[in-house]
C-alpha atoms as a PDB file:
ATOM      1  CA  UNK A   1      13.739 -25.981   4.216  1.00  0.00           C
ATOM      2  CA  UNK A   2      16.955 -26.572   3.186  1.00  0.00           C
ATOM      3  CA  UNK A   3      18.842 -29.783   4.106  1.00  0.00           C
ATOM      4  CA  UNK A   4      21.664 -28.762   6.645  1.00  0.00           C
ATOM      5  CA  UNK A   5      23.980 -31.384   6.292  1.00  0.00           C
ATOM      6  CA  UNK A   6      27.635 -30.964   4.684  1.00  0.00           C
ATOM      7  CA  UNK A   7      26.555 -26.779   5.380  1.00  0.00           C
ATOM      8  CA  UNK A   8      29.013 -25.382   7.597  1.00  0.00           C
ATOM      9  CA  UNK A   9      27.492 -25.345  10.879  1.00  0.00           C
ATOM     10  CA  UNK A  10      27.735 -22.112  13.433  1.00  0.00           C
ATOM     11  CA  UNK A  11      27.922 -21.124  16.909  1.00  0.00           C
ATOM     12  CA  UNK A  12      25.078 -18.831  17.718  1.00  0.00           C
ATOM     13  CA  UNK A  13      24.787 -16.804  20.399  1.00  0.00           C
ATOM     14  CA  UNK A  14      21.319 -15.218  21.349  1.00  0.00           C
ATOM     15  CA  UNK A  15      21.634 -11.788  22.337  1.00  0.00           C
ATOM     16  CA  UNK A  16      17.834 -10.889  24.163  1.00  0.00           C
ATOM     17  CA  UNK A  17      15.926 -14.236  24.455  1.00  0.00           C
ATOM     18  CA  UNK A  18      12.720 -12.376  23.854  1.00  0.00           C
ATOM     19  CA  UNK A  19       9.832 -13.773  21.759  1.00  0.00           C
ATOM     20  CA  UNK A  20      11.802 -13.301  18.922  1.00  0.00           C
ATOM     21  CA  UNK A  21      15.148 -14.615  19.932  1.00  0.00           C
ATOM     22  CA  UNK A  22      14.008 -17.836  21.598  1.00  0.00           C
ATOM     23  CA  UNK A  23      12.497 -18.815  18.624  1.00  0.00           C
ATOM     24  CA  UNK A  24      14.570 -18.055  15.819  1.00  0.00           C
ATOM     25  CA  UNK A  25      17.762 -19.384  18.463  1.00  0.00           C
ATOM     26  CA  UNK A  26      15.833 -22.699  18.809  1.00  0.00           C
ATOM     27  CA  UNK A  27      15.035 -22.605  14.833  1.00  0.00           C
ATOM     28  CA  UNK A  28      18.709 -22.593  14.014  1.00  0.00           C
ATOM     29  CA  UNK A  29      19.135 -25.094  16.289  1.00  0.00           C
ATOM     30  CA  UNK A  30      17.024 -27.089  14.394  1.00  0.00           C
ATOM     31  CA  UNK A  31      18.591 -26.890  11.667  1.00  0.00           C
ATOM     32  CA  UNK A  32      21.492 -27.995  12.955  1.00  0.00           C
ATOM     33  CA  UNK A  33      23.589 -25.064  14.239  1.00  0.00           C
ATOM     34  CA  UNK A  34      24.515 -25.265  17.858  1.00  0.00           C
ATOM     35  CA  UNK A  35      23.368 -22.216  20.257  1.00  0.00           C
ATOM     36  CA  UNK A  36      26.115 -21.975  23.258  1.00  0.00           C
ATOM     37  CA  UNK A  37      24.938 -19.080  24.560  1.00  0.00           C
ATOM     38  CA  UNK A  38      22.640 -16.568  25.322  1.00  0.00           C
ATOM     39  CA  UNK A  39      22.230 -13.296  27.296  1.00  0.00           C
ATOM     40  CA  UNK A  40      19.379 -13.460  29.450  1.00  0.00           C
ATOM     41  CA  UNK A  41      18.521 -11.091  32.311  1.00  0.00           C
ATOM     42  CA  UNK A  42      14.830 -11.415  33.506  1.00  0.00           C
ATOM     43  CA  UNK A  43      13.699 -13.993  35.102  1.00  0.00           C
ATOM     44  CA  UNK A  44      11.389 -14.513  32.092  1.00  0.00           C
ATOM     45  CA  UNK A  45      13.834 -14.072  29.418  1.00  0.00           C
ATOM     46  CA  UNK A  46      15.612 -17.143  31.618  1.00  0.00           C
ATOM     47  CA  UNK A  47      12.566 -19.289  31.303  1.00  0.00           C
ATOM     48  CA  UNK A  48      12.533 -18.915  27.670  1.00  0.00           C
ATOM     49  CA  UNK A  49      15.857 -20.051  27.484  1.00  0.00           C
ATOM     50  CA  UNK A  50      15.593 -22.644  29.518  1.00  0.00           C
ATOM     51  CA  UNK A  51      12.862 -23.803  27.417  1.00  0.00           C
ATOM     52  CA  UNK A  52      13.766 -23.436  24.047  1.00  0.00           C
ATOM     53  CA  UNK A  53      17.340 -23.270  24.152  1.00  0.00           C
ATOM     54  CA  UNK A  54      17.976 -26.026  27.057  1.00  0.00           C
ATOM     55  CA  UNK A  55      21.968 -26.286  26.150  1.00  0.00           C
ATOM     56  CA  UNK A  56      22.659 -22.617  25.745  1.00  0.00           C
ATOM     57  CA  UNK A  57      24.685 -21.269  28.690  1.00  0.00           C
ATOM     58  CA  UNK A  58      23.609 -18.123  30.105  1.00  0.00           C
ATOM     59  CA  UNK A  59      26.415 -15.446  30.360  1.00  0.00           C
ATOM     60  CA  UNK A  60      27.262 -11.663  30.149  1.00  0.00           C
ATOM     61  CA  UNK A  61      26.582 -10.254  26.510  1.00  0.00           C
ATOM     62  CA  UNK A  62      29.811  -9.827  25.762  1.00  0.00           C
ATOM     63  CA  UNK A  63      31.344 -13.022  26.983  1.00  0.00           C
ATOM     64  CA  UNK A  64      27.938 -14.645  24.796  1.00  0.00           C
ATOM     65  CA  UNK A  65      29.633 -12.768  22.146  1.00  0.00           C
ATOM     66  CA  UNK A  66      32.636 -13.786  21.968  1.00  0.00           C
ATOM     67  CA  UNK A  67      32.097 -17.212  22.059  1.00  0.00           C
ATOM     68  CA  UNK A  68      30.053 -17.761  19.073  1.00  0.00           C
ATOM     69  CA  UNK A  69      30.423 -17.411  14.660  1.00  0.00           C
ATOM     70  CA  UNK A  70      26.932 -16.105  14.519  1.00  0.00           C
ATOM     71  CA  UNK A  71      25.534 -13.481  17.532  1.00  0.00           C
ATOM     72  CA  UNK A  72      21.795 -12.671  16.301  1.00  0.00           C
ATOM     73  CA  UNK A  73      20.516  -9.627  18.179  1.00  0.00           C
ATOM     74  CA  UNK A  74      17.227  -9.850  19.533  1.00  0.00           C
ATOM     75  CA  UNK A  75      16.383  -6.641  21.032  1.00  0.00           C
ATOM     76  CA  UNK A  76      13.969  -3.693  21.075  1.00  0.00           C
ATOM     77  CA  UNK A  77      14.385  -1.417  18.136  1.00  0.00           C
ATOM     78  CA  UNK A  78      15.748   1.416  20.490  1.00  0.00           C
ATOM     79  CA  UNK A  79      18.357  -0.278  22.159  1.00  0.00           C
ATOM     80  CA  UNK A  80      19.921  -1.958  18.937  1.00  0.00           C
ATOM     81  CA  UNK A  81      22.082   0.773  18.553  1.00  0.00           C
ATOM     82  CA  UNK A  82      23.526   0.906  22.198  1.00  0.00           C
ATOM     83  CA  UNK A  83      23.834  -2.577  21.883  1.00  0.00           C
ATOM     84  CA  UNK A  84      25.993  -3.184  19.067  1.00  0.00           C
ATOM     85  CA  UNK A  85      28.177  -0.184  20.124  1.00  0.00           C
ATOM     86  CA  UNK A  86      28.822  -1.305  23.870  1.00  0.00           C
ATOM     87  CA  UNK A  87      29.740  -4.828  22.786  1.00  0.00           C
ATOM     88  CA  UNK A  88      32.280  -2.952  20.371  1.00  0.00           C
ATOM     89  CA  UNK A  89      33.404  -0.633  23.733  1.00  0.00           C
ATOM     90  CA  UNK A  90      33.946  -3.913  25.727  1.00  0.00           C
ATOM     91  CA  UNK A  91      36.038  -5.236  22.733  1.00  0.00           C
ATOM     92  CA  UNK A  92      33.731  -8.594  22.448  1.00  0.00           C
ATOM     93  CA  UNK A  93      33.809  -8.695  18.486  1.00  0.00           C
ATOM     94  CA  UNK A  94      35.642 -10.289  16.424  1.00  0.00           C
ATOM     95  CA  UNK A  95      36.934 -10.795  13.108  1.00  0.00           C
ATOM     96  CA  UNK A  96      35.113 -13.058  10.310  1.00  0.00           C
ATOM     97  CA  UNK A  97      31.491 -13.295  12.956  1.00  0.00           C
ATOM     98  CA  UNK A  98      28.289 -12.602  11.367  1.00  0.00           C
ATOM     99  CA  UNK A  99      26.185 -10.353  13.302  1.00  0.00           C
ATOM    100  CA  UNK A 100      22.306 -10.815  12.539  1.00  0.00           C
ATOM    101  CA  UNK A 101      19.799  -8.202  14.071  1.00  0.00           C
ATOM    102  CA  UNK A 102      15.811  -9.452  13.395  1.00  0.00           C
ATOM    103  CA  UNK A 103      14.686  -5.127  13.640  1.00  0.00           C
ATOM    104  CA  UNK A 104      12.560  -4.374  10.444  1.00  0.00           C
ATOM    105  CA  UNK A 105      13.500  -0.437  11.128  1.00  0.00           C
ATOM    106  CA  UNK A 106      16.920  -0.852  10.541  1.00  0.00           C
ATOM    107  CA  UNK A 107      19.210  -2.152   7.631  1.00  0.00           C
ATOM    108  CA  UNK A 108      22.891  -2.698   8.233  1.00  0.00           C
ATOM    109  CA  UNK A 109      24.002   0.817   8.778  1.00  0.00           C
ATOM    110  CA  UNK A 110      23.778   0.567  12.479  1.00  0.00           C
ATOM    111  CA  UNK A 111      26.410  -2.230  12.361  1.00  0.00           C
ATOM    112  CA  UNK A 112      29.276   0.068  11.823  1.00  0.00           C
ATOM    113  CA  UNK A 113      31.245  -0.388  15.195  1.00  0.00           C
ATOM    114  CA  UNK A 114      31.173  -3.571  14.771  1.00  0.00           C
ATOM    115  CA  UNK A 115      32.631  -3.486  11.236  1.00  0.00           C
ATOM    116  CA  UNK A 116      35.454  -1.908  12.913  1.00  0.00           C
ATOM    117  CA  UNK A 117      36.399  -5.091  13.967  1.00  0.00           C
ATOM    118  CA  UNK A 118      35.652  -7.158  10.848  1.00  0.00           C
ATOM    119  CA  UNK A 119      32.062  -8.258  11.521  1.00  0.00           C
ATOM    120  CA  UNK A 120      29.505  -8.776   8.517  1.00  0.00           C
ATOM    121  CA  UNK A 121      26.166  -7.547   9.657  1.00  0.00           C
ATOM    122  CA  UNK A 122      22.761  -8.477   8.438  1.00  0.00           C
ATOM    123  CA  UNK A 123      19.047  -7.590   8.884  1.00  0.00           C
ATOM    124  CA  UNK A 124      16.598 -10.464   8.865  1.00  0.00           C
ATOM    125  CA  UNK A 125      13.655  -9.263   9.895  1.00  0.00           C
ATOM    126  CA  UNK A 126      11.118 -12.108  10.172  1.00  0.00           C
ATOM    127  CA  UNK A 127       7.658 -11.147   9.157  1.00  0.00           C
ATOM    128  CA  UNK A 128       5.633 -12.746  11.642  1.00  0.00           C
ATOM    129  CA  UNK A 129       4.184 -12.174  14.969  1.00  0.00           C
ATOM    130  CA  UNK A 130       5.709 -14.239  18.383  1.00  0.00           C
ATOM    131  CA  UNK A 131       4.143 -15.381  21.363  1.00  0.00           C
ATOM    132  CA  UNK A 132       7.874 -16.722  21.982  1.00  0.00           C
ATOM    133  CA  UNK A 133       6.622 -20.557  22.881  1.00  0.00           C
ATOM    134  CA  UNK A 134       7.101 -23.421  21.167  1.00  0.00           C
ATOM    135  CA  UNK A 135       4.288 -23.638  18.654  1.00  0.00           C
ATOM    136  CA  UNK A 136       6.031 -20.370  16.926  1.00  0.00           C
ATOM    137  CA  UNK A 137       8.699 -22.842  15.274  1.00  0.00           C
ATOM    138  CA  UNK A 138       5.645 -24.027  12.834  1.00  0.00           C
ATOM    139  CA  UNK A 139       4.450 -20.711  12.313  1.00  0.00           C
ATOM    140  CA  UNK A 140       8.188 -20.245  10.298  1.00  0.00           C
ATOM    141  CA  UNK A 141       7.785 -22.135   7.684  1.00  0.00           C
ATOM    142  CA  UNK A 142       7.017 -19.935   4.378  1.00  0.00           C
ATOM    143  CA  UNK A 143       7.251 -16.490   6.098  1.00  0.00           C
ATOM    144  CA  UNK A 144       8.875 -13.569   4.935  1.00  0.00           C
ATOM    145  CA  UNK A 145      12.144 -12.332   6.111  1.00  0.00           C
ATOM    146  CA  UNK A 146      12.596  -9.123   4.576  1.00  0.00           C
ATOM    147  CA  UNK A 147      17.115  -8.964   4.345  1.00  0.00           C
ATOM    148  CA  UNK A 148      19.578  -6.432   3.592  1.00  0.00           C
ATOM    149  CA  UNK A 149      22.823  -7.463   4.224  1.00  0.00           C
ATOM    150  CA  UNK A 150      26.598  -6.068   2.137  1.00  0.00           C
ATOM    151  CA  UNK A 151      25.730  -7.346  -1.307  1.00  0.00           C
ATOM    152  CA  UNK A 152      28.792  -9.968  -1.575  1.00  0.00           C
ATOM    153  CA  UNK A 153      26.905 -11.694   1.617  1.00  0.00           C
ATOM    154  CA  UNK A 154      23.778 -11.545   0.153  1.00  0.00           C
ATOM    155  CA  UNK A 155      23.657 -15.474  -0.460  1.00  0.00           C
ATOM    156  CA  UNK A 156      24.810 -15.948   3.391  1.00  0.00           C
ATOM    157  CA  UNK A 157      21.722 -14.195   4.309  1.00  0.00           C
ATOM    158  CA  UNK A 158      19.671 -15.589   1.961  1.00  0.00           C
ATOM    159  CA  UNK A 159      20.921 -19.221   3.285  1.00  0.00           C
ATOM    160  CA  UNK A 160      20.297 -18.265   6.582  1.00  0.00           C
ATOM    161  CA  UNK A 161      16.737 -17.334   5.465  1.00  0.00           C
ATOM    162  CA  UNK A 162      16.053 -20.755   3.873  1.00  0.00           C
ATOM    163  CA  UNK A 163      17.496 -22.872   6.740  1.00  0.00           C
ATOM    164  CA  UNK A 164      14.907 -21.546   8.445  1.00  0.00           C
ATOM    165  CA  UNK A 165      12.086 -22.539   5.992  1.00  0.00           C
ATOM    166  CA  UNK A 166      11.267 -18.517   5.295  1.00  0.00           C
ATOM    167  CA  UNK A 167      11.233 -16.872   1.886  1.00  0.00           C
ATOM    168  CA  UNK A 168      13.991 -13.965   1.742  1.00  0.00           C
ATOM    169  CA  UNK A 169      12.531 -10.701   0.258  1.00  0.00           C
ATOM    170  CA  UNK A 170      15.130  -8.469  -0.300  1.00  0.00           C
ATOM    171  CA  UNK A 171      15.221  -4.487   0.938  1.00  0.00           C
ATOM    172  CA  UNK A 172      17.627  -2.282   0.072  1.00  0.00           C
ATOM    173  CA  UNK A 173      19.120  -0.455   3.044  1.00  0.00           C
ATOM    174  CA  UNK A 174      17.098   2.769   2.144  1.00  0.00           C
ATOM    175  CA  UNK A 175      13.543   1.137   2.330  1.00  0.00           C
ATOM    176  CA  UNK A 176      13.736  -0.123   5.579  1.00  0.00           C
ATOM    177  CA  UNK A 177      12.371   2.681   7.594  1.00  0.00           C
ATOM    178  CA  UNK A 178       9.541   3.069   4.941  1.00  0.00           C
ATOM    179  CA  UNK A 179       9.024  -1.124   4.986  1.00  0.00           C
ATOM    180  CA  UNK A 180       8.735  -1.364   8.447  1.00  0.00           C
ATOM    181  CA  UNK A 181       6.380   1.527   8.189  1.00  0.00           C
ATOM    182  CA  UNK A 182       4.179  -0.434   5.981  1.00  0.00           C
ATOM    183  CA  UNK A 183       4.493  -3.651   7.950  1.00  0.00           C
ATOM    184  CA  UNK A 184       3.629  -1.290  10.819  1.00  0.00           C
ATOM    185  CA  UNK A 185       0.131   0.010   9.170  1.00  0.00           C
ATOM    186  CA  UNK A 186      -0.998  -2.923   7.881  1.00  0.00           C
ATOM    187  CA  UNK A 187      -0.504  -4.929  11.496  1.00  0.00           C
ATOM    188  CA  UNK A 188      -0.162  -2.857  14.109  1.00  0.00           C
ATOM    189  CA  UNK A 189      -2.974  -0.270  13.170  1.00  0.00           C
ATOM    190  CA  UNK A 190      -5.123  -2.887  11.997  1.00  0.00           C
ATOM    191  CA  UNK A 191      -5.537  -4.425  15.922  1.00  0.00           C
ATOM    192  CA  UNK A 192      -5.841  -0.778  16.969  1.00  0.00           C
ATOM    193  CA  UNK A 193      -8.562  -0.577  14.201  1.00  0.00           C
ATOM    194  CA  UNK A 194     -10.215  -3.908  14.797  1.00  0.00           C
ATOM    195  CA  UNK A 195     -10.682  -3.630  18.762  1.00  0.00           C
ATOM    196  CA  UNK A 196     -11.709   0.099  18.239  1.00  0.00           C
ATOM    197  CA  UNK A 197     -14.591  -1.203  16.093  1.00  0.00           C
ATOM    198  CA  UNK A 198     -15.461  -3.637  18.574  1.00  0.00           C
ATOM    199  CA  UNK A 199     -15.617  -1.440  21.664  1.00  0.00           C
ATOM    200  CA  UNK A 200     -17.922   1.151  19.764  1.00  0.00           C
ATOM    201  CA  UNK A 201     -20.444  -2.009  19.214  1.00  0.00           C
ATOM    202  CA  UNK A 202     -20.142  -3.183  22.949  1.00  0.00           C
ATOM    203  CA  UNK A 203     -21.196   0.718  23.697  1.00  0.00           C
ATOM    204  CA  UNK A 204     -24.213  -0.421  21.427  1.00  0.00           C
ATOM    205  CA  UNK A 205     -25.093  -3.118  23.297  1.00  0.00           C
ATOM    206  CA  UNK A 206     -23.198  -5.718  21.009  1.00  0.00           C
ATOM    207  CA  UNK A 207     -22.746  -9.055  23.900  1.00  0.00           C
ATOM    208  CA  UNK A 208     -20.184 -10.471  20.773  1.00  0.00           C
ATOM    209  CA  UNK A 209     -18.709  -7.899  18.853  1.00  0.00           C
ATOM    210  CA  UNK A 210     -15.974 -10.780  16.988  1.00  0.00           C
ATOM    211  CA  UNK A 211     -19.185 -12.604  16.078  1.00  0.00           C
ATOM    212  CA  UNK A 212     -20.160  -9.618  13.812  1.00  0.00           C
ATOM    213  CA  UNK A 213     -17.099  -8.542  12.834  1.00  0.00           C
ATOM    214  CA  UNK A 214     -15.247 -12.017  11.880  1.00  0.00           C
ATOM    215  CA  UNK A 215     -16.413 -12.980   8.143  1.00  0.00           C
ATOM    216  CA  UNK A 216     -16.947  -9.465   7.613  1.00  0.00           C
ATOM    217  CA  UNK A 217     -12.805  -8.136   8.400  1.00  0.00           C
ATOM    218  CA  UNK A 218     -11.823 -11.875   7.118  1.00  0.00           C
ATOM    219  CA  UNK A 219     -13.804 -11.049   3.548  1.00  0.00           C
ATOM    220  CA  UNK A 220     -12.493  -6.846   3.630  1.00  0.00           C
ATOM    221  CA  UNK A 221      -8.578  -7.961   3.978  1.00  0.00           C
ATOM    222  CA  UNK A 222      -8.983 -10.910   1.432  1.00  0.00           C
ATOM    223  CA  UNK A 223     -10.429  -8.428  -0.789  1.00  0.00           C
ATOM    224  CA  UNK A 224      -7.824  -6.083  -0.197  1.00  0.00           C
ATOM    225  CA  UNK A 225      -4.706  -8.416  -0.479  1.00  0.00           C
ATOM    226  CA  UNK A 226      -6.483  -9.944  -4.249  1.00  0.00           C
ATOM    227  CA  UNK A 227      -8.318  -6.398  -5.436  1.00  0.00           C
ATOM    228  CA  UNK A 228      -6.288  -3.484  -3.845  1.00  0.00           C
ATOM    229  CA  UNK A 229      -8.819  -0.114  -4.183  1.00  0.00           C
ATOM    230  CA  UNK A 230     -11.537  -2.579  -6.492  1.00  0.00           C
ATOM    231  CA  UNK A 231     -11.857  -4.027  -2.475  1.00  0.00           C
ATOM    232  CA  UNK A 232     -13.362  -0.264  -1.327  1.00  0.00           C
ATOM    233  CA  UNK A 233     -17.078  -0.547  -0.071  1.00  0.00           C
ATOM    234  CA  UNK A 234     -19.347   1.462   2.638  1.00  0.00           C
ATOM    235  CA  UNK A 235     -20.744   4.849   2.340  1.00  0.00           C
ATOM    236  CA  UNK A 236     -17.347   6.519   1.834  1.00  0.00           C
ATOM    237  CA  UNK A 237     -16.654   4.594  -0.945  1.00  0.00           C
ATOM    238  CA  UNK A 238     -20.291   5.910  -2.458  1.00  0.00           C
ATOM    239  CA  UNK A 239     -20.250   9.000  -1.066  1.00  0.00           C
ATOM    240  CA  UNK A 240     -22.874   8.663   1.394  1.00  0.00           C
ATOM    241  CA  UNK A 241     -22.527  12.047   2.606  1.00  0.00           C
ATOM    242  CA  UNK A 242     -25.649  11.616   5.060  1.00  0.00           C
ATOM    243  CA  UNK A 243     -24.409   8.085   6.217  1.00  0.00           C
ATOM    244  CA  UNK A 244     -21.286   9.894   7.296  1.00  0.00           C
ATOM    245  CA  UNK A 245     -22.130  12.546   8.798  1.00  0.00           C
ATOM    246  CA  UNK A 246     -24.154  10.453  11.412  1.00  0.00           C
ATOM    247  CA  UNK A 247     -21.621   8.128  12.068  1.00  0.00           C
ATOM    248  CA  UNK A 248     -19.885  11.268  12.892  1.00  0.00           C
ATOM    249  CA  UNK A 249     -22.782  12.443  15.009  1.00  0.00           C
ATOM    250  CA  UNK A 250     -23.066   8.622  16.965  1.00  0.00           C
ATOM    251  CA  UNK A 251     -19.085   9.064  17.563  1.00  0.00           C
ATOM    252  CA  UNK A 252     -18.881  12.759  18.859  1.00  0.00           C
ATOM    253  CA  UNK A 253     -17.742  12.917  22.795  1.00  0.00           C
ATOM    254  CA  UNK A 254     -15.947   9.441  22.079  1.00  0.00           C
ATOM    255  CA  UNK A 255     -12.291   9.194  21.438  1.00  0.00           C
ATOM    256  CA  UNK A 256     -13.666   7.235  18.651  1.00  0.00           C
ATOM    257  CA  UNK A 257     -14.453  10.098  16.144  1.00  0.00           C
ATOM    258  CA  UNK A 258     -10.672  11.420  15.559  1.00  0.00           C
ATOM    259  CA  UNK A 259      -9.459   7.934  13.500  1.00  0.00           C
ATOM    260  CA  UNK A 260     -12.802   7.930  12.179  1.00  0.00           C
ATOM    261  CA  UNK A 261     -12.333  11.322  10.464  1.00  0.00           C
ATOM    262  CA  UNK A 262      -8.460  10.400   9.460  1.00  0.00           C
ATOM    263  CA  UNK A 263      -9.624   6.971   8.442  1.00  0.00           C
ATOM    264  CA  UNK A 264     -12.588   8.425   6.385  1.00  0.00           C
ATOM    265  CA  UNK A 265     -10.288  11.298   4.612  1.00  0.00           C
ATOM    266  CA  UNK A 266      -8.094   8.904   3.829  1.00  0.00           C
ATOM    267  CA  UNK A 267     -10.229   6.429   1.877  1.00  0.00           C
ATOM    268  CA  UNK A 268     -12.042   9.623  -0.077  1.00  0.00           C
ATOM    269  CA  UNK A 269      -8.382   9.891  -1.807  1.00  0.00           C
ATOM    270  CA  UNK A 270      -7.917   6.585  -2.236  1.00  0.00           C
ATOM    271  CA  UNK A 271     -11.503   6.434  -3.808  1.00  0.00           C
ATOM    272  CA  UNK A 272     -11.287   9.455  -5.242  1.00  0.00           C
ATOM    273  CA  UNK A 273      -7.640   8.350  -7.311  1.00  0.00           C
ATOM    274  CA  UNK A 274      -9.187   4.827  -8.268  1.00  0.00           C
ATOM    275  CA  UNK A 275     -12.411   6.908  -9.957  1.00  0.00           C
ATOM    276  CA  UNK A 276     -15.019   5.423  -7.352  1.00  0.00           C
ATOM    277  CA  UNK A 277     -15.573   9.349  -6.233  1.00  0.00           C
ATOM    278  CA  UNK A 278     -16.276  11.795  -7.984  1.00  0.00           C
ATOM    279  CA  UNK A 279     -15.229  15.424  -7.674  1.00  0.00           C
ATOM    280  CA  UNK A 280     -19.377  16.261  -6.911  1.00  0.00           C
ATOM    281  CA  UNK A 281     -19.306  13.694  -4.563  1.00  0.00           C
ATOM    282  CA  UNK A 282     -15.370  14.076  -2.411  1.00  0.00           C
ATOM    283  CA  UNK A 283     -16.481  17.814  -2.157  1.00  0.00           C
ATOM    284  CA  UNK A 284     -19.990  17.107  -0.338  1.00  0.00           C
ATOM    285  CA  UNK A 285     -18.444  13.910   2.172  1.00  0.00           C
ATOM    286  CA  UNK A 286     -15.320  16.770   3.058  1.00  0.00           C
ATOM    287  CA  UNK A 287     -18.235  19.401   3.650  1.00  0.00           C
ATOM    288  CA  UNK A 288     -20.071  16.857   5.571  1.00  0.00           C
ATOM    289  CA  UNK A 289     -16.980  15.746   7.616  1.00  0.00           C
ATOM    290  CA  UNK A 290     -16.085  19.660   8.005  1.00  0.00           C
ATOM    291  CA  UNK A 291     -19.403  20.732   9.197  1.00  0.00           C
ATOM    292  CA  UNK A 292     -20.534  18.100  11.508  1.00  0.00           C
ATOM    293  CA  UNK A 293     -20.122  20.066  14.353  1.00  0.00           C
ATOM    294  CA  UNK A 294     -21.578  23.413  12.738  1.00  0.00           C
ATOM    295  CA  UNK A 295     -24.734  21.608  11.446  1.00  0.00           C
ATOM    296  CA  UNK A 296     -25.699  20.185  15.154  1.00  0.00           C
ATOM    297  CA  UNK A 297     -27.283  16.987  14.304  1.00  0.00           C
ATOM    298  CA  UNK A 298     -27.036  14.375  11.434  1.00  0.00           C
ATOM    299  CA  UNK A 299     -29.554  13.225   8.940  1.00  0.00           C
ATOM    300  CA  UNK A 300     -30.792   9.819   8.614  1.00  0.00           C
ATOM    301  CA  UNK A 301     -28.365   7.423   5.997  1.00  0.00           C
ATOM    302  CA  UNK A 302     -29.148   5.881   3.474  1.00  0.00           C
ATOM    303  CA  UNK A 303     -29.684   2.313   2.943  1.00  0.00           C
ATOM    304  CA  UNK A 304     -29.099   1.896  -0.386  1.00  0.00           C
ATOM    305  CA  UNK A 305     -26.065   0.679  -1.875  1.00  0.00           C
ATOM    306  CA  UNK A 306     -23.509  -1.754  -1.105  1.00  0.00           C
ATOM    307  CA  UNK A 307     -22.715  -3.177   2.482  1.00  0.00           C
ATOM    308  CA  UNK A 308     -21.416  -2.621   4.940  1.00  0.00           C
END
């Protein structure tokens, strides 16, 4: 973390004292910067502040707004664009503030009414989950913001970035959609995929699904993030054709069996392009995953090869 003193320091305003905004508010603070206000409407969003940023006064967003040299915009990705718009309607920008939005779907495009009025927008987009409490401030240091910002204020953002203890990754303003897709897969799917997994043991009588699962997952993403496709086990991987098809079989009448399939498909190409597959072998699992439902039941798998 960088050493704030002789930096200039700001007055931040908190637009959305979410998980995200409480933090990151009471980060800057940290740091030095002073946050005078924030816009906080539930009675939640009022705790937070109250909690985190104790000397922030609560006001309308556009008086919040006007008061401050940096606003950071802490809102859901769908209301960003409203947001920045109707504080340009109400006329509560000004000239020479920075504008900071923390959404990992948008770049600095959306900051265009507020340009009108001489505002330099950025997008740092923290990559880290929030529980919005105050253990989250030592979760910051070393994370990943990933930044676009107009290139002459590229050092402001990455400044900001360091204050804070992250590590700026920059992304030009035409990646973000397909970056926050990625961040998206690889987070947000994975809990979808992880507590799928586990509720298709408890239907097996599994008391402690996590127990199972924990070195296993915590080996597969290791292996992953070090060994990309080299990482690929299972019975897809070795086209198991038979193992498939009666996983297929145990799944069928659950809601279970659709990601299987897409999940399964999936890692054929992948092990298919990284020469684990061969063409013999992706043409009998697709067969098998086509014509589970023809063939009426499923052979036994095998239990040779590599595990799981």
């Amino acid at each position: 973390m960088i050493d704030p003193v002789g930096a200039p320091r700001l007055r931040v305003a908190v637009i959305g004292v979410g998980r995200v905004g409480s933090v990151l508010g009471a980060a800057l603070h940290r740091v030095g910067h002073r946050v005078v206000a924030v816009a906080a409407v539930s009675g939640e969003s009022r705790a937070r502040a109250e909690r985190l940023l104790p000397e922030a006064e609560v006001l309308p967003a556009d008086e919040a707004v006007a008061s401050a040299d940096l606003v950071l915009l802490t809102v859901g990705d769908d209301q960003l664009i409203d947001l920045i718009g109707g504080l340009a309607a109400t006329g509560a920008w000004r000239r020479g503030q920075l504008a900071v939005h923390t959404s990992g779907a948008y770049g600095i495009s959306v900051f265009g009414p507020a340009e009108a009025f001489g505002v330099v927008g950025m997008a740092l987009h923290p990559v880290m989950t929030f529980a919005g409490r105050s253990e989250d401030l030592q979760r910051l240091d070393g994370i990943p913001y990933g930044i676009t910002a107009p290139e002459p204020f590229r050092p402001v953002a990455e400044t900001i970035v360091l204050e804070l203890g992250g590590e700026p990754v920059w992304v030009p303003e035409y990646a973000r959609a397909g970056y926050h897709a990625a961040l998206s897969m690889g987070a947000n799917h994975l809990v979808t995929l992880v507590n799928d997994a586990m509720d298709v043991l408890r239907a097996g009588g599994i008391d402690d699904p996590s127990r199972i699962l924990t070195p296993l997952l915590t080996a597969s993403l290791d292996n992953a993030l070090r060994l990309g496709d080299d990482a690929l086990t299972g019975p897809v991987s070795r086209g198991d054709a038979r193992t498939v098809r009666a996983h297929l079989a145990a799944l069928d009448g659950t809601p279970f069996r659709e990601p299987y399939v897409a999940m399964a498909l999936r890692t054929m190409k992948r092990a298919r392009q990284a020469g684990r597959l061969n063409a013999g072998q992706f043409a009998e699992l697709l067969a098998g995953i086509e014509g589970t439902d023809a063939a009426g039941s499923a052979e036994r798998p095998s239990s040779e090869g590599d595990q799981p």
